[in-house]
Protein backbone atom coordinates (compact mmCIF):
# COMPACT_ATOMS: atom_id res chain seq x y z
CA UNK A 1 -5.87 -2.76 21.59
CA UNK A 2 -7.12 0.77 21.74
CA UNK A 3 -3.67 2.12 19.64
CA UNK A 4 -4.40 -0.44 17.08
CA UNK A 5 -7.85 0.34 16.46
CA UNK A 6 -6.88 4.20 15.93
CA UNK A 7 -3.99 3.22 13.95
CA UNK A 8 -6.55 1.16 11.51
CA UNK A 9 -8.82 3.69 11.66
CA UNK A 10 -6.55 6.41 10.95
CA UNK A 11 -4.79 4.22 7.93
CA UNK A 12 -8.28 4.23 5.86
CA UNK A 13 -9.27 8.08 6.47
CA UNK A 14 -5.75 9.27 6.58
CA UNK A 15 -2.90 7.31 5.39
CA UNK A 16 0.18 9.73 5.59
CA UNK A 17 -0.83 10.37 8.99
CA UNK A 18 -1.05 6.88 10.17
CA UNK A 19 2.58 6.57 8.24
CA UNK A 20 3.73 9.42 10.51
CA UNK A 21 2.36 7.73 13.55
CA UNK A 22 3.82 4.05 12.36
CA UNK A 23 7.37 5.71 11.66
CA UNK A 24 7.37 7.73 15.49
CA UNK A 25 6.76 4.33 17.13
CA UNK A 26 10.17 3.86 15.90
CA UNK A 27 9.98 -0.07 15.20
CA UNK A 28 13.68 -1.49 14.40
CA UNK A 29 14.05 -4.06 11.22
CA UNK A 30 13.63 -7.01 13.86
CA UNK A 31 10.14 -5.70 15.40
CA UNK A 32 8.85 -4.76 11.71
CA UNK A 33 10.34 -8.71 10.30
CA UNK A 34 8.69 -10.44 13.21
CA UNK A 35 5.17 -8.26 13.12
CA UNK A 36 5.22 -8.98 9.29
CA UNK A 37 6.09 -12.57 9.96
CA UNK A 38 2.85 -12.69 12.57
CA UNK A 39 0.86 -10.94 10.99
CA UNK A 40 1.18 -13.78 7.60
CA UNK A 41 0.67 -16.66 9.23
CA UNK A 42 -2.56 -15.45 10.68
CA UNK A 43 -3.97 -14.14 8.04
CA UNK A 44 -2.31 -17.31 5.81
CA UNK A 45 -4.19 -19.17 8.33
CA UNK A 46 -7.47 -16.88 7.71
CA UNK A 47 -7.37 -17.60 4.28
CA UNK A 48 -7.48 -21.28 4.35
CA UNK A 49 -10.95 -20.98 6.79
CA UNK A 50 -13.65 -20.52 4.31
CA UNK A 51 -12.89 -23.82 1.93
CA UNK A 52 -12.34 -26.55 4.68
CA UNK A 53 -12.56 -29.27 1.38
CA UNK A 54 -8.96 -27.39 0.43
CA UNK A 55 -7.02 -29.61 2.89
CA UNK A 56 -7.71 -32.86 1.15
CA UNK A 57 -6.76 -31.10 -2.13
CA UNK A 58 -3.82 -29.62 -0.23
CA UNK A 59 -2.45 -33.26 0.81
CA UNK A 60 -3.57 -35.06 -2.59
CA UNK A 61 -1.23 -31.94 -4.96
CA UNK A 62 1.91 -31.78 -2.00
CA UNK A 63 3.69 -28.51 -0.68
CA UNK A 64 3.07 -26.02 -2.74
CA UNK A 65 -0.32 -25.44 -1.71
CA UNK A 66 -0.25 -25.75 1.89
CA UNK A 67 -0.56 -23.00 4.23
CA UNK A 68 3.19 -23.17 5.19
CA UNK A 69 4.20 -22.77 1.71
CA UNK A 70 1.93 -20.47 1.33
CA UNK A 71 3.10 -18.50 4.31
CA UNK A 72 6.77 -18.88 3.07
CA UNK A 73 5.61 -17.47 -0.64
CA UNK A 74 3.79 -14.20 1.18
CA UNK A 75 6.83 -13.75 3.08
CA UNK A 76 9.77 -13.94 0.71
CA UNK A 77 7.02 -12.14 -1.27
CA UNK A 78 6.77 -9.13 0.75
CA UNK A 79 10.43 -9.04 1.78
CA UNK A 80 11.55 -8.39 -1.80
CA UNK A 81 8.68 -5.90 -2.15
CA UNK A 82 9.41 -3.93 0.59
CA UNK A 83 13.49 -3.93 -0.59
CA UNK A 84 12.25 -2.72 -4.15
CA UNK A 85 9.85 -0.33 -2.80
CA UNK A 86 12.61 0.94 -0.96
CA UNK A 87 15.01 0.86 -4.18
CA UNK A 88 12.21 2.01 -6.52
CA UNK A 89 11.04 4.83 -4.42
CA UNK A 90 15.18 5.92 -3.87
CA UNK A 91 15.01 6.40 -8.05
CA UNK A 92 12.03 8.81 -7.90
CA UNK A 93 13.56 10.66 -5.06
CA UNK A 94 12.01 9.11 -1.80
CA UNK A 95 13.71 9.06 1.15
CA UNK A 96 11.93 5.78 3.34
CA UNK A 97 14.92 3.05 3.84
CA UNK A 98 14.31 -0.81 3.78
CA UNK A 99 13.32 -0.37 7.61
CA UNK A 100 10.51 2.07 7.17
CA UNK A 101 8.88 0.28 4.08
CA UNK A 102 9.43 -3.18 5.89
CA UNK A 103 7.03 -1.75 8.99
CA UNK A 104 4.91 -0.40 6.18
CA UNK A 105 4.63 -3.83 4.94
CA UNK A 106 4.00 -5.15 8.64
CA UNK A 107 1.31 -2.69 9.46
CA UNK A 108 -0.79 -3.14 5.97
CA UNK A 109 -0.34 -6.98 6.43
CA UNK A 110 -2.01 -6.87 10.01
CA UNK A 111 -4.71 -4.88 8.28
CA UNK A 112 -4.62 -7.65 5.67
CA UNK A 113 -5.78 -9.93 9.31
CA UNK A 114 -7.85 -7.46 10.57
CA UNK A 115 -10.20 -7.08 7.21
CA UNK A 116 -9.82 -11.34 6.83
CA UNK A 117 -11.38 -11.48 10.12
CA UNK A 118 -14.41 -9.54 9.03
CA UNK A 119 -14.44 -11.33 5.73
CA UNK A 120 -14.49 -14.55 7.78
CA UNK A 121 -17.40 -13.24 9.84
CA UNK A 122 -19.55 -12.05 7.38
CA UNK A 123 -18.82 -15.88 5.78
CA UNK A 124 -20.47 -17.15 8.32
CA UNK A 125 -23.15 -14.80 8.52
CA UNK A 126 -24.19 -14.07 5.16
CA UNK A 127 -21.71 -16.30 2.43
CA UNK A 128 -22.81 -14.63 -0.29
CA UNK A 129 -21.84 -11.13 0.87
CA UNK A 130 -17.95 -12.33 1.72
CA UNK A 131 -16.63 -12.31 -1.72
CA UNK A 132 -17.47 -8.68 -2.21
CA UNK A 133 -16.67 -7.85 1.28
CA UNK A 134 -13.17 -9.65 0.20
CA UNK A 135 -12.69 -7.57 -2.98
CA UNK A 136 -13.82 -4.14 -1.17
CA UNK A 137 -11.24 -5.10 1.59
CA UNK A 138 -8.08 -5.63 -1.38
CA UNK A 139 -8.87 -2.41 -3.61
CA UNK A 140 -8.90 -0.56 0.50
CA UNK A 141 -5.82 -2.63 1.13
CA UNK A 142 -4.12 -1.66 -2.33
CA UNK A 143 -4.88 2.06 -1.67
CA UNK A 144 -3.69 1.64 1.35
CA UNK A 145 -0.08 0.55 0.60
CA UNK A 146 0.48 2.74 -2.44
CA UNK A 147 -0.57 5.78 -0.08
CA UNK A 148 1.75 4.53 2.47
CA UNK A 149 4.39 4.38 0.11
CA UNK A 150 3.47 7.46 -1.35
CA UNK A 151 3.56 9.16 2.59
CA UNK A 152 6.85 7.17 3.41
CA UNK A 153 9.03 8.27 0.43
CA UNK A 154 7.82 11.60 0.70
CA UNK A 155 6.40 11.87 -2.97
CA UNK A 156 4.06 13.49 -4.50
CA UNK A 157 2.12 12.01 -7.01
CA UNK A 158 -0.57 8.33 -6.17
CA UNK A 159 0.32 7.56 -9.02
CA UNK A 160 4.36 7.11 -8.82
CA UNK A 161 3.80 5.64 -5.61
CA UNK A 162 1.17 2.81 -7.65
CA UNK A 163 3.87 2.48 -10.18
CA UNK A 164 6.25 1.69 -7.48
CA UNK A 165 4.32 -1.03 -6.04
CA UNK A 166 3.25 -2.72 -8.99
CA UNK A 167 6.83 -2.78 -10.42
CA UNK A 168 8.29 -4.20 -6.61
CA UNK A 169 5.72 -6.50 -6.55
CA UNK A 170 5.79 -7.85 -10.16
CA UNK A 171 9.84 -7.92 -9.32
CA UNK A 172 8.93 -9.30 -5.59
CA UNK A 173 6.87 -12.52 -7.10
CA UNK A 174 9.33 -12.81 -10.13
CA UNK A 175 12.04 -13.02 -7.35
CA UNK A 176 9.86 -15.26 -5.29
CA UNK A 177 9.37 -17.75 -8.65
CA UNK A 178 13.08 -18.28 -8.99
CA UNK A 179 14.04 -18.91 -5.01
CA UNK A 180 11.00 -21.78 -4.91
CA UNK A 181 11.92 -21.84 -8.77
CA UNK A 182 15.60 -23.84 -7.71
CA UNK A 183 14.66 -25.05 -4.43
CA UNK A 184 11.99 -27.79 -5.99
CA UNK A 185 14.86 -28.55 -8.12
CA UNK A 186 17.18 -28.87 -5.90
CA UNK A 187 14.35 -31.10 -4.10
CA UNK A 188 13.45 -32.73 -7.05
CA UNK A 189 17.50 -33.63 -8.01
């Protein structure tokens, strides 16, 4: 528990180095897929806590909006991310493989728990406070990434690294849209 506090820690104050320290614990493509598949459903499962009036909208509209789908979208989400980070970055001159962005995308998706934990916390606390807590916790966790990247493909500049995420991800949910895109047809056929 210790080594993932100081890994947390170490991500806000000092990204590349907490890159360096996630890439020496040498996690394969199976370790990083199942810590990023974990890590989802918790915090899928953290963001369904605050509005407990969802489920009844979640069974009256189907699917889509459950917390499995939901889990499903995150994950085919941030698999096609993490492969166009890795192709993106390539372009620019970067030199992190699928692997190393996949445990990128692990690690800042068990922060993603760790700050919905405290978010869910201070709901219960002080309600009022959560939502900014909540949007304090995604600009950290969007720094946080693109700094990763940044640290991972060995470039220079924030803002190549931003440019990188924001086109995988635009390209990651476009992706996503056409897999669940044909499957509901194919269900719906």
């Amino acid at each position: 528990m210790n080594q993932i506090y100081y890994l947390a820690k170490i991500s806000i104050l000092n990204p590349e180095e907490a890159t360096s320290i996630l890439f020496s614990k040498g996690w394969s493509l199976t370790v990083a897929a199942m810590v990023l598949t974990a890590a989802t459903c918790i915090s899928t499962i953290l963001a369904f806590i605050p509005n407990p009036d969802v489920s009844e909208e979640i069974r009256a509209n189907g699917l889509m909006f459950s917390p499995i789908s939901t889990a499903i979208i995150v994950l085919i989400s941030s698999y096609l991310a993490a492969f166009f980070i890795s192709r993106g970055g390539a372009w620019f001159g970067g030199v992190a493989n699928f692997g190393q962005i996949l445990s990128v995308m692990a690690w800042t998706q068990v922060l993603q728990v760790i700050f919905q934990t405290i978010v869910v916390g201070v709901l219960f606390i002080l309600a009022p406070l959560a939502g900014i807590v909540q949007i304090g916790f995604v600009i950290l966790g969007v720094y946080i990434l693109i700094s990763f990247v940044k640290a991972a493909h060995g470039l220079t500049s924030l803002l190549m690294s931003g440019i990188i995420v924001i086109l995988a991800s635009l390209f990651a949910f476009l992706g996503t849209g056409i897999i669940f895109g044909g499957v509901i047809n194919r269900m719906l056929s």
